[in-house]
Protein backbone atom coordinates (compact mmCIF):
# COMPACT_ATOMS: atom_id res chain seq x y z
CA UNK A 1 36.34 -37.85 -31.18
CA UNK A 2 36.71 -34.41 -30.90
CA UNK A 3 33.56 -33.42 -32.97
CA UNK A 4 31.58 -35.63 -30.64
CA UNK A 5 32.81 -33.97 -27.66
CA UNK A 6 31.91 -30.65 -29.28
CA UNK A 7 28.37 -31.92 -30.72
CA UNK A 8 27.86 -32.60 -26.61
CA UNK A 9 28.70 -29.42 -25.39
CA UNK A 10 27.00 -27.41 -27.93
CA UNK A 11 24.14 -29.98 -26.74
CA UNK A 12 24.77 -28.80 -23.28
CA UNK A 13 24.93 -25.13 -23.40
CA UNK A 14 21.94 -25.64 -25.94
CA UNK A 15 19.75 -27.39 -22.67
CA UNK A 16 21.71 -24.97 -20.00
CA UNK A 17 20.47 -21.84 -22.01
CA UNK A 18 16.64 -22.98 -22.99
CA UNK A 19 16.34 -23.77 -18.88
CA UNK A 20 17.80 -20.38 -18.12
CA UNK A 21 15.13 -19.12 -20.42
CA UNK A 22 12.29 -21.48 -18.92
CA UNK A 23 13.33 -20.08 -15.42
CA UNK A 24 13.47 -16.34 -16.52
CA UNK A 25 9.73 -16.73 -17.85
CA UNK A 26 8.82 -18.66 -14.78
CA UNK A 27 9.97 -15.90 -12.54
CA UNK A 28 8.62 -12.93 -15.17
CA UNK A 29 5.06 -14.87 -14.66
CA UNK A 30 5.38 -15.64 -10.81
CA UNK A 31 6.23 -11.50 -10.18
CA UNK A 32 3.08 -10.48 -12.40
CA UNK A 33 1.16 -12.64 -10.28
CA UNK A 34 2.74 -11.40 -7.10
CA UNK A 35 2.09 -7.78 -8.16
CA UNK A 36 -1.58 -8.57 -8.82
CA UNK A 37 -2.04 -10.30 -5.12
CA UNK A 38 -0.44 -7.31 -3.23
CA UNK A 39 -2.66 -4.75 -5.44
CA UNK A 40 -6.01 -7.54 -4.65
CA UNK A 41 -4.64 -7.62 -0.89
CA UNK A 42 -4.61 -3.90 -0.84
CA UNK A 43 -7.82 -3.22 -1.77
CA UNK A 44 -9.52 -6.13 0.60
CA UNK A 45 -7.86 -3.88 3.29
CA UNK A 46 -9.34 -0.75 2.14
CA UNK A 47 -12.57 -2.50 2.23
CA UNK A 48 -12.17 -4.24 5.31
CA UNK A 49 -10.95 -0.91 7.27
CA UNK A 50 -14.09 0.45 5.46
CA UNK A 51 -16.41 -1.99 7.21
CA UNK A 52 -14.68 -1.94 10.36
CA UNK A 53 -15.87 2.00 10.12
CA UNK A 54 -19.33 1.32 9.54
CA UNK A 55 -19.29 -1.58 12.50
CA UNK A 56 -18.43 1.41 14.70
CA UNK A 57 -20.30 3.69 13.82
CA UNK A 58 -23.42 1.43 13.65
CA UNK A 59 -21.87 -0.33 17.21
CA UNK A 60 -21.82 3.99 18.76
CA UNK A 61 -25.53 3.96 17.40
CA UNK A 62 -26.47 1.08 19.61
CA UNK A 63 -24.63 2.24 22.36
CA UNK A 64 -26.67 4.89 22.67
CA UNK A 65 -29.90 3.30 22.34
CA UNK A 66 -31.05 5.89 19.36
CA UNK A 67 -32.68 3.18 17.56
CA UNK A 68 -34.81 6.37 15.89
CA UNK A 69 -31.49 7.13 14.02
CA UNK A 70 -30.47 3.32 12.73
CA UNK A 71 -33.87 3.11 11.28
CA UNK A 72 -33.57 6.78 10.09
CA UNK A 73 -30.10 5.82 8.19
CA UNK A 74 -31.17 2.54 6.97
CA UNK A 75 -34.00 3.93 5.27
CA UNK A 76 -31.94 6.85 3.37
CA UNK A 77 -28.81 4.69 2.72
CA UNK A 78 -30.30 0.82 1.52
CA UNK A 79 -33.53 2.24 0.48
CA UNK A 80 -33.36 5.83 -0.85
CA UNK A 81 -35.92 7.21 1.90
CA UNK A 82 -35.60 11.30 1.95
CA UNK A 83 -37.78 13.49 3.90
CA UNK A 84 -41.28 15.59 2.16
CA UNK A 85 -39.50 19.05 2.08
CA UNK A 86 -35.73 17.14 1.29
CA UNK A 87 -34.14 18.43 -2.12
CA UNK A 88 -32.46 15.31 -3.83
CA UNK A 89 -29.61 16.00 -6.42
CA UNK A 90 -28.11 13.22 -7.90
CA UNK A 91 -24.51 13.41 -9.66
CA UNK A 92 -24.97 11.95 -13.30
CA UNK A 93 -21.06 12.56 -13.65
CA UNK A 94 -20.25 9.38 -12.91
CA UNK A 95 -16.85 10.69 -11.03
């Protein structure tokens, strides 16, 4: 009787330790994930507050009914417009 009672708690600490391990890996896994959401959720807000700047400063534009300028900016910055006597120097770097 006494090996079977030692058969089940070898058993048992056997089952006790491989959940222990099962959790530990679960929570190794869940914090990985965690730290890649708050670096994703970081970098929506950087590019949110990035937009929010070019709202306003496109909203100041229209406030003051310069409509010369929006065309002006949207010309240079979506389609590459630069005046006749403009010098254009372009960064091959890539920094």
């Amino acid at each position: 009787m006494a090996g079977k009672q030692k058969n089940k708690s070898l058993v048992l600490r056997f089952v006790v330790l491989a959940v222990c391990g099962y959790m530990i890996f679960s929570l190794c896994t869940l914090w990985g994930e965690l730290v890649n959401s708050l670096a994703t959720s970081q970098m929506l807000s950087e590019q949110r507050d990035e937009k929010q700047a070019q709202i306003s400063e496109l909203r100041t534009l229209l406030e003051a009914g310069d409509e010369e300028q929006i065309v002006e900016k949207a010309a240079r910055e979506r389609l590459g417009y630069v005046y006749a006597n403009e010098q254009v120097f372009i960064d091959i770097s890539g920094n």
